[in-house]
C-alpha atoms as a PDB file:
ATOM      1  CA  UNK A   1       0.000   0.000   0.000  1.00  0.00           C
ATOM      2  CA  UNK A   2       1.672   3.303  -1.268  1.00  0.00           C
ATOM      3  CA  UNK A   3       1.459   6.245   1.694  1.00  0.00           C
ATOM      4  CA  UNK A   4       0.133   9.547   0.385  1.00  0.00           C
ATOM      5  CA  UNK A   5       3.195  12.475  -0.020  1.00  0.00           C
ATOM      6  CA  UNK A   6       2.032  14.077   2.567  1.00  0.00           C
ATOM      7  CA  UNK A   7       2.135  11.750   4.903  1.00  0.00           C
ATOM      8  CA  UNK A   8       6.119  10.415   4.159  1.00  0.00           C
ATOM      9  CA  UNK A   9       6.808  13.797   4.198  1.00  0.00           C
ATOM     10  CA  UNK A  10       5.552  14.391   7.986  1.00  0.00           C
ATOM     11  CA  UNK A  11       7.461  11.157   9.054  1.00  0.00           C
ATOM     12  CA  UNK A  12      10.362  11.628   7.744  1.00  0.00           C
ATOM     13  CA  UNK A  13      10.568  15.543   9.077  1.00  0.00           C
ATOM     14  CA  UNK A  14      10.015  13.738  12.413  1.00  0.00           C
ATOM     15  CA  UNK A  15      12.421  11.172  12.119  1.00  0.00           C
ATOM     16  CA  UNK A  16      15.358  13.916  11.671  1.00  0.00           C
ATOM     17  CA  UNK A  17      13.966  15.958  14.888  1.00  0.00           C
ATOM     18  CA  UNK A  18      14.452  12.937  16.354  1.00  0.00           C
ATOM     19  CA  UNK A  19      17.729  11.969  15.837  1.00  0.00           C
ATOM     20  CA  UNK A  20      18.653  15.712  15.996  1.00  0.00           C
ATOM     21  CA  UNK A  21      17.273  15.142  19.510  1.00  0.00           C
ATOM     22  CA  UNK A  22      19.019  12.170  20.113  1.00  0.00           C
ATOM     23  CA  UNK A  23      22.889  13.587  18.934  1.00  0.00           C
ATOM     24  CA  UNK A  24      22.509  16.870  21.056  1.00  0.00           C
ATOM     25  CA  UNK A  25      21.922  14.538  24.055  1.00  0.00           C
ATOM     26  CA  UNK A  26      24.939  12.440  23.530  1.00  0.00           C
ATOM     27  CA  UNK A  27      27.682  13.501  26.148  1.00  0.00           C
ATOM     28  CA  UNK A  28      31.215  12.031  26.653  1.00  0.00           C
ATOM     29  CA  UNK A  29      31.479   9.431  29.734  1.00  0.00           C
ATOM     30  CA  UNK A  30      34.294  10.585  31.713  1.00  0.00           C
ATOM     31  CA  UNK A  31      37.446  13.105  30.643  1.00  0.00           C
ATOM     32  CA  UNK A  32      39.355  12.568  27.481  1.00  0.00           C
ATOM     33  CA  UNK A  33      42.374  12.730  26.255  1.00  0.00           C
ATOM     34  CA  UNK A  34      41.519  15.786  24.851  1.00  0.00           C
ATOM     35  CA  UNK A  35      40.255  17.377  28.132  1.00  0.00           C
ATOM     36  CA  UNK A  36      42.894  16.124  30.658  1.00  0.00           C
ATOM     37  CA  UNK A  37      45.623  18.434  31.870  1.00  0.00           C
ATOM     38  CA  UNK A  38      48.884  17.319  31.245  1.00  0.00           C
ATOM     39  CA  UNK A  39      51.690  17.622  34.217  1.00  0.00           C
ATOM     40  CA  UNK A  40      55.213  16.204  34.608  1.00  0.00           C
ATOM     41  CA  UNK A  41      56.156  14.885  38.068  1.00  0.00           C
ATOM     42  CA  UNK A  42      59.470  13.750  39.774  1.00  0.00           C
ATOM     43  CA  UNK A  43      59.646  11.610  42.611  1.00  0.00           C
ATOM     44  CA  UNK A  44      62.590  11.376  44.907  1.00  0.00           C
ATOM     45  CA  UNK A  45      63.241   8.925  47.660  1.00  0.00           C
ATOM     46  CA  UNK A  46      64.090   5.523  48.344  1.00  0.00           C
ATOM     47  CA  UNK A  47      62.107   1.876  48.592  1.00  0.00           C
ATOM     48  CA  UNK A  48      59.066   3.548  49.647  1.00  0.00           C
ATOM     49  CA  UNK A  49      58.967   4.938  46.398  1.00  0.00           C
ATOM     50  CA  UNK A  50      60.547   2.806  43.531  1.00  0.00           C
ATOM     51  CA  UNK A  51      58.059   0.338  45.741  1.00  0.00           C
ATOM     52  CA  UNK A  52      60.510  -2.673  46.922  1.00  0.00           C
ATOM     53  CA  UNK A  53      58.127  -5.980  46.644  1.00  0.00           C
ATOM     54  CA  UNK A  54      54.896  -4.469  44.786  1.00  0.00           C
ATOM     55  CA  UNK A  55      54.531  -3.677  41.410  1.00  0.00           C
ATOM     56  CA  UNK A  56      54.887  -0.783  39.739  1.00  0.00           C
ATOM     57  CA  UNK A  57      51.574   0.060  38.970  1.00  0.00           C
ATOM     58  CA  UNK A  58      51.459  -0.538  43.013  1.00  0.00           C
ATOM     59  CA  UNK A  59      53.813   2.060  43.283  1.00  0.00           C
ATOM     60  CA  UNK A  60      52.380   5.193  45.846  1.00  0.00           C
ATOM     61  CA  UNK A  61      53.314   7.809  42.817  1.00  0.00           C
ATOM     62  CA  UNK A  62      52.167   5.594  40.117  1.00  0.00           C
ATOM     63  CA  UNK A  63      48.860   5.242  41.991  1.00  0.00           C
ATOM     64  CA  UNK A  64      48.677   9.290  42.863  1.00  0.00           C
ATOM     65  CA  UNK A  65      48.919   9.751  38.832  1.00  0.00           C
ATOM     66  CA  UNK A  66      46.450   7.475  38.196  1.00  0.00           C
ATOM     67  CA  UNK A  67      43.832   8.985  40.597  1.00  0.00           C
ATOM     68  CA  UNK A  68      44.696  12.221  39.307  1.00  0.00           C
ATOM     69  CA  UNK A  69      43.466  11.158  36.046  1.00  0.00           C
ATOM     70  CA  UNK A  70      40.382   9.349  37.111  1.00  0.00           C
ATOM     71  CA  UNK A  71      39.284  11.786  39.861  1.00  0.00           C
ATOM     72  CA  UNK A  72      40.902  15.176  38.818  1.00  0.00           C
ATOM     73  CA  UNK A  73      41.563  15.185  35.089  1.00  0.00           C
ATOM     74  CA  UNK A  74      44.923  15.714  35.804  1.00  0.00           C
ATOM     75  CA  UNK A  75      47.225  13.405  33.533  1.00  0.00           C
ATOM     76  CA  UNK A  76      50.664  13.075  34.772  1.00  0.00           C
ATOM     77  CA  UNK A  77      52.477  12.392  30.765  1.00  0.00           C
ATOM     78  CA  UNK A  78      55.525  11.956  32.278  1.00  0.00           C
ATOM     79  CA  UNK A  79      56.495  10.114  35.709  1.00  0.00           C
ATOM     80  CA  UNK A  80      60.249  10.332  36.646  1.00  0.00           C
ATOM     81  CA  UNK A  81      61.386   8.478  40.260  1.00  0.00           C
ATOM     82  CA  UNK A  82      64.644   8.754  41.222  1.00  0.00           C
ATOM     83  CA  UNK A  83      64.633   6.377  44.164  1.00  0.00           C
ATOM     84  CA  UNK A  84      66.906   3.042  45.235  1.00  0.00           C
ATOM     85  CA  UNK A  85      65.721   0.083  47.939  1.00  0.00           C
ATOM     86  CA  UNK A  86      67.996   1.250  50.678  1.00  0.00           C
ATOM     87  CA  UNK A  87      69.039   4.989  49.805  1.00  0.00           C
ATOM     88  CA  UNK A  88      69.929   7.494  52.899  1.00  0.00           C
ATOM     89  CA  UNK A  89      69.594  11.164  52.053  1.00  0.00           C
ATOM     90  CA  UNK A  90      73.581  11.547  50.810  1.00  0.00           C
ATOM     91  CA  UNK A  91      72.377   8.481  48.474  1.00  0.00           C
ATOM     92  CA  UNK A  92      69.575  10.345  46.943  1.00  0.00           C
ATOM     93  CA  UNK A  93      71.711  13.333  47.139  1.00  0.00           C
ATOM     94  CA  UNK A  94      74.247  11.631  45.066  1.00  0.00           C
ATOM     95  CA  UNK A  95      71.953   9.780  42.328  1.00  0.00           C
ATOM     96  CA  UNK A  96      70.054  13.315  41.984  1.00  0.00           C
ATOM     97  CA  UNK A  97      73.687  14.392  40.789  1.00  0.00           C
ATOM     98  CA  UNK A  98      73.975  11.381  38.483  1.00  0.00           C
ATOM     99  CA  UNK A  99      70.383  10.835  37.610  1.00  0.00           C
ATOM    100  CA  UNK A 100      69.917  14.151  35.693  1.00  0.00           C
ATOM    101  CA  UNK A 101      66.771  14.838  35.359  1.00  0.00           C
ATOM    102  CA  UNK A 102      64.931  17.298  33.202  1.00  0.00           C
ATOM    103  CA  UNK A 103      65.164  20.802  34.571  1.00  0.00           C
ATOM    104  CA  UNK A 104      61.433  21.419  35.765  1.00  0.00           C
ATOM    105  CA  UNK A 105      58.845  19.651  36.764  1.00  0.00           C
ATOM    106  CA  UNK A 106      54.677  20.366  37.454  1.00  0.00           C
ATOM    107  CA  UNK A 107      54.879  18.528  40.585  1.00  0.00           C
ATOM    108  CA  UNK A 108      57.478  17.139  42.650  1.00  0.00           C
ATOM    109  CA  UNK A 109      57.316  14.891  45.747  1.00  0.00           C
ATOM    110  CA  UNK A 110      60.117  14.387  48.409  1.00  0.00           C
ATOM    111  CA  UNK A 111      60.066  11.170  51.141  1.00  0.00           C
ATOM    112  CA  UNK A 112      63.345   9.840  52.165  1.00  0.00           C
ATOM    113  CA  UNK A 113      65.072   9.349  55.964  1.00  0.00           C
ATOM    114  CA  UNK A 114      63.807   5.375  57.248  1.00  0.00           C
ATOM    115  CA  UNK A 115      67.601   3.869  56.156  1.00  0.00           C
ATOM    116  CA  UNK A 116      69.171   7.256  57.902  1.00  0.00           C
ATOM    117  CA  UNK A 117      67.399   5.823  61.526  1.00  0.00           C
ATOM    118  CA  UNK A 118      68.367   2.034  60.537  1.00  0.00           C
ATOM    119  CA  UNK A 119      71.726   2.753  59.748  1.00  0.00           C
ATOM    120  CA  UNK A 120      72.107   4.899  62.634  1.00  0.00           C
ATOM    121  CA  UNK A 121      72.972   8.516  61.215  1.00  0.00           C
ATOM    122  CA  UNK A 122      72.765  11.462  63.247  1.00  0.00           C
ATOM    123  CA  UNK A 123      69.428  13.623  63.601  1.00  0.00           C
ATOM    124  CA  UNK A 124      72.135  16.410  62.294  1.00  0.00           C
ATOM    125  CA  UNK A 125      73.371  14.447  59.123  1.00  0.00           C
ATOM    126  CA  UNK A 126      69.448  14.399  58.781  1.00  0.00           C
ATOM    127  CA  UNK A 127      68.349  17.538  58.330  1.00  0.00           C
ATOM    128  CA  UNK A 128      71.647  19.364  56.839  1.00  0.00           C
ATOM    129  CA  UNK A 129      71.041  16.452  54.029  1.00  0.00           C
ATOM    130  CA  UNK A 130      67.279  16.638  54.004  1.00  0.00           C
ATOM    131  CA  UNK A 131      67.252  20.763  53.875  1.00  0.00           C
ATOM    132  CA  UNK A 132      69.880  20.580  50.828  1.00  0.00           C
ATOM    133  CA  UNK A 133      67.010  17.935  49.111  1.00  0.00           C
ATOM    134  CA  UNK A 134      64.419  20.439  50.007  1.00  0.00           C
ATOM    135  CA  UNK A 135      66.174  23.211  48.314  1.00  0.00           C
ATOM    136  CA  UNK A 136      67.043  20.692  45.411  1.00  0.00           C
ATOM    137  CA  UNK A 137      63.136  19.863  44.884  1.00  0.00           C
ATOM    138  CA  UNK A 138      62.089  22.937  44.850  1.00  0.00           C
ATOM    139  CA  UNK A 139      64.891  23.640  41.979  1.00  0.00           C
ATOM    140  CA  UNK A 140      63.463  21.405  39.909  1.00  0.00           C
ATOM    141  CA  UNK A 141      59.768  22.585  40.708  1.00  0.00           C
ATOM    142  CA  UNK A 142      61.127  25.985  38.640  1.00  0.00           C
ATOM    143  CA  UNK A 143      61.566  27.721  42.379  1.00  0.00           C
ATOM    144  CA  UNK A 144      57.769  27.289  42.789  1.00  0.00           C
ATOM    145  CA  UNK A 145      56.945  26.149  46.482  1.00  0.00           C
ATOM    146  CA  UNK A 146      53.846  25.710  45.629  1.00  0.00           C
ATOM    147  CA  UNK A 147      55.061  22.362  43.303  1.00  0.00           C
ATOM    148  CA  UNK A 148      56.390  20.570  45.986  1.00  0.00           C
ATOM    149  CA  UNK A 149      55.312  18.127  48.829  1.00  0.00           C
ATOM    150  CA  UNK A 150      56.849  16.230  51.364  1.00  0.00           C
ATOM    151  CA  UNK A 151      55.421  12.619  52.503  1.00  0.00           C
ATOM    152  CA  UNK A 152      56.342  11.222  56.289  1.00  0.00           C
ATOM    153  CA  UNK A 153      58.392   8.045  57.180  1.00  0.00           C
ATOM    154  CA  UNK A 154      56.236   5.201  57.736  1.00  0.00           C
ATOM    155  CA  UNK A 155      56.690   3.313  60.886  1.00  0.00           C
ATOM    156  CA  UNK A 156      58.081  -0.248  59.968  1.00  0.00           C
ATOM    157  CA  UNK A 157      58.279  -1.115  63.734  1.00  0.00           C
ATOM    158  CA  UNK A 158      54.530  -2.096  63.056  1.00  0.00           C
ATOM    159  CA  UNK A 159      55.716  -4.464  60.446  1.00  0.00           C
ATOM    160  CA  UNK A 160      56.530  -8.093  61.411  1.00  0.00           C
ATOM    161  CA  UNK A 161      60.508  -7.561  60.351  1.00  0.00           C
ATOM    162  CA  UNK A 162      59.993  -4.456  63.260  1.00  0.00           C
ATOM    163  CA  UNK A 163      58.642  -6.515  65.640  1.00  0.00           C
ATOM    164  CA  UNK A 164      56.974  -3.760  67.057  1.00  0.00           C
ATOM    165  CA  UNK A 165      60.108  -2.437  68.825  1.00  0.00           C
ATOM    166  CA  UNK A 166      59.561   0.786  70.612  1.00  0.00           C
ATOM    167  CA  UNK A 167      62.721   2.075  69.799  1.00  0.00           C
ATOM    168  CA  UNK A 168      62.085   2.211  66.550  1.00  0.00           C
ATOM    169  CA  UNK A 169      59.219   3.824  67.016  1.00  0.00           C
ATOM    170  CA  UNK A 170      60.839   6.490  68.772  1.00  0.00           C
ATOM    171  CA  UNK A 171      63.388   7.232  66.847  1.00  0.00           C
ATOM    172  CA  UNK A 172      61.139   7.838  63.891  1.00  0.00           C
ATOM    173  CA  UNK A 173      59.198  10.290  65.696  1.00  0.00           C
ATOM    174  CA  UNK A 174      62.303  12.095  66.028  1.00  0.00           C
ATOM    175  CA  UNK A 175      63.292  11.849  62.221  1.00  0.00           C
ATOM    176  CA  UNK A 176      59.553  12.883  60.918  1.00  0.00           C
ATOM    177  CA  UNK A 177      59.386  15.909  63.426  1.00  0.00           C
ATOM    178  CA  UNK A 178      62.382  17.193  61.769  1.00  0.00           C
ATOM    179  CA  UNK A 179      61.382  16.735  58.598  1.00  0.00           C
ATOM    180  CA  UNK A 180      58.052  18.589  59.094  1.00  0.00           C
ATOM    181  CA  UNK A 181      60.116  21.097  61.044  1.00  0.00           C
ATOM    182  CA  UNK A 182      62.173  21.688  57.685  1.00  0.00           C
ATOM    183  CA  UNK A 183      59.534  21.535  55.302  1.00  0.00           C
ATOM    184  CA  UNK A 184      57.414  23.953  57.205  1.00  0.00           C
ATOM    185  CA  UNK A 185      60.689  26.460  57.624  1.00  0.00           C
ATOM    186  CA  UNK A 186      60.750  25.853  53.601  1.00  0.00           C
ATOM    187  CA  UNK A 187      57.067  26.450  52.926  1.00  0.00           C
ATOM    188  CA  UNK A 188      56.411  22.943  51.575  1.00  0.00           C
ATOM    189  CA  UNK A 189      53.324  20.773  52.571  1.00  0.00           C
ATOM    190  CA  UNK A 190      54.107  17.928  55.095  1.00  0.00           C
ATOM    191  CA  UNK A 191      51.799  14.830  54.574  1.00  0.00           C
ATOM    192  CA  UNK A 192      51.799  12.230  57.137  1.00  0.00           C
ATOM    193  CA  UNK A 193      50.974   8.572  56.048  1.00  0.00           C
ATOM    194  CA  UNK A 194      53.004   7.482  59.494  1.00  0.00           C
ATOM    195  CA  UNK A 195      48.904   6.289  61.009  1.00  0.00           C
ATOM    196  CA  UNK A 196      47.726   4.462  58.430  1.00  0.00           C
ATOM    197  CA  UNK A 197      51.583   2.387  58.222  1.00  0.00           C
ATOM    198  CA  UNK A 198      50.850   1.884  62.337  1.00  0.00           C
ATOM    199  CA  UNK A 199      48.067   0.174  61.452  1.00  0.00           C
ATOM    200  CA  UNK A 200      50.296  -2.719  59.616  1.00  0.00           C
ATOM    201  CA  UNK A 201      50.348  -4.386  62.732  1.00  0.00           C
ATOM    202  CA  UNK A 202      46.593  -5.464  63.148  1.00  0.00           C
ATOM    203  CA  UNK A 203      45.274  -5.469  59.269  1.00  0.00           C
ATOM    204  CA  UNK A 204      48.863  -8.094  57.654  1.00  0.00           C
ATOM    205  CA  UNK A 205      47.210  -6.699  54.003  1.00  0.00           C
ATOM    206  CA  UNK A 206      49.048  -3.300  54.634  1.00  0.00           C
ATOM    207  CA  UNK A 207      52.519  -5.041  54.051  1.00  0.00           C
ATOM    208  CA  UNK A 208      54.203  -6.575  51.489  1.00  0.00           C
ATOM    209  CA  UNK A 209      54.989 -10.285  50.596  1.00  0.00           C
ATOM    210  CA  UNK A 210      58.688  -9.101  52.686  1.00  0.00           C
ATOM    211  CA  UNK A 211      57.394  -8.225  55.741  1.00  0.00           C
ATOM    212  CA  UNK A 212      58.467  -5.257  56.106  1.00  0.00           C
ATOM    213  CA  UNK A 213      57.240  -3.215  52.697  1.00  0.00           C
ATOM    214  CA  UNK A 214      54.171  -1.613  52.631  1.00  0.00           C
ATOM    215  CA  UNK A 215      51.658  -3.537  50.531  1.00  0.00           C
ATOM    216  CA  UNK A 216      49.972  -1.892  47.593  1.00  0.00           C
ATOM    217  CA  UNK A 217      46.702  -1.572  49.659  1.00  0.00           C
ATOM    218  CA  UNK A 218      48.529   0.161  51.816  1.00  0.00           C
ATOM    219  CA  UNK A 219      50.042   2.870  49.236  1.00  0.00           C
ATOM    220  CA  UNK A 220      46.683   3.016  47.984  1.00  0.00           C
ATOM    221  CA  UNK A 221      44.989   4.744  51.443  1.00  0.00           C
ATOM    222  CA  UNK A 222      47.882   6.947  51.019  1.00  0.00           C
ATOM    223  CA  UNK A 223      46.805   7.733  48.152  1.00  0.00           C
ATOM    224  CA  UNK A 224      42.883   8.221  48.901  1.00  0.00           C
ATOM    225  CA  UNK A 225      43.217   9.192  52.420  1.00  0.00           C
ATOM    226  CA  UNK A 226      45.904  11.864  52.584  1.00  0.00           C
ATOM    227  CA  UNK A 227      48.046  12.556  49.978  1.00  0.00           C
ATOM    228  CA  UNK A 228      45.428  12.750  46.262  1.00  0.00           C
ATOM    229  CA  UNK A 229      43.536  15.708  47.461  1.00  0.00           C
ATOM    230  CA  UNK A 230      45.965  17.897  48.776  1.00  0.00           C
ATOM    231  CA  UNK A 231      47.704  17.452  45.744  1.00  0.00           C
ATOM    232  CA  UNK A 232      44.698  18.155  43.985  1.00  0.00           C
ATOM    233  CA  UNK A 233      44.785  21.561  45.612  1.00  0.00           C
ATOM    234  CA  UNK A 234      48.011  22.113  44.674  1.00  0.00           C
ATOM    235  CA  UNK A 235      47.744  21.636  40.853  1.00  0.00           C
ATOM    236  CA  UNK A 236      44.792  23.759  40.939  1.00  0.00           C
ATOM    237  CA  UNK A 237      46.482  26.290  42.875  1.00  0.00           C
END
């Protein structure tokens, strides 16, 4: 049965208001590539953050980029770490020197001292070291303060190769207080993950297949619980 022209030509002008409709209320799911900000970002340190024992999308930086992406449209294109299992402060000092990395970064993140307490530096050593790495970060930041965060010393005394000894408890009290001292004399952000490492001792998750490593659950509260947002704030500063 053949339609009469009039009639076609009223279905088909609502067929194209429809799909007219239909495109204008597509919207993209979620940020694209096209949308996301694009940082750089250097980490220094030492096993905490080339992440001895997890891997290295378990890492605590490689995490912090990709919850910047997800949550914050923030896409870190280019992650440098500069960190060794074992490094003191003249370590990082010294493969900072050797490392040579580019000369500015978006974002730049500083946590180093647990192998100065376990192989029994000085408090002094400490900070003279730590306040040249300060000054160093903030270098590569392009001078900008604003670039550059510091993360606390977790306590591995809650760890089952710390045994819970109080001692070393203690001593990293002492370390962390003069790091937070420092950063706040340099006017850089002090994070402290040190709680959520404490709590090693009564959730075994939080550590890694070692025993004495945090896990990457653990890096991941980091992460969500202390350190994304404040970054966050940061970049948007």
């Amino acid at each position: 049965m053949k339609l009469p022209l009039f009639l076609l030509f009223v279905l088909f002008t609502f067929a194209c208001e429809d799909d007219d409709d239909f495109q204008d209320n597509m919207t993209p799911m979620g940020p694209t590539q096209d949308t996301l900000r694009q940082i750089t970002y250097l980490a220094l340190g030492d096993s905490y953050t080339i992440g001895t024992s997890v891997t290295a999308q378990e890492r605590w930086p490689d995490q912090l980029s990709a919850a910047l992406a997800d949550q914050h449209s923030i896409e870190v294109s280019d992650l440098d770490i500069i960190a060794v299992n074992g490094w003191t402060t003249r370590d990082l000092i010294n493969g900072i020197n050797a490392g040579v990395p580019r000369n500015e970064y978006d974002l730049v993140s500083l946590l180093i001292g647990v192998n100065n307490q376990y192989q029994g530096k000085s408090i002094r050593e400490y900070e003279l070291e730590f306040w040249e790495l300060l000054n160093t970060a903030i270098s590569y930041a392009g001078g900008d303060k604003n670039k550059v965060f510091v993360v606390s010393i977790p306590d591995y005394a809650f760890t089952p190769f710390g045994g819970g000894s109080q001692q070393i408890t203690d001593e990293l009290v002492e370390f962390n207080a003069s790091g937070r001292r420092l950063a706040t004399e340099a006017g850089i952000p002090f994070y402290n993950i040190t709680p959520i490492s404490q709590e090693a001792q009564d959730d075994p998750e939080l550590v890694a297949s070692d025993n004495l490593h945090p896990s990457g659950k653990q890096y991941a509260r980091w992460v969500e619980e202390v350190i994304l947002a404040q970054v966050a704030r940061l970049l948007e500063e």
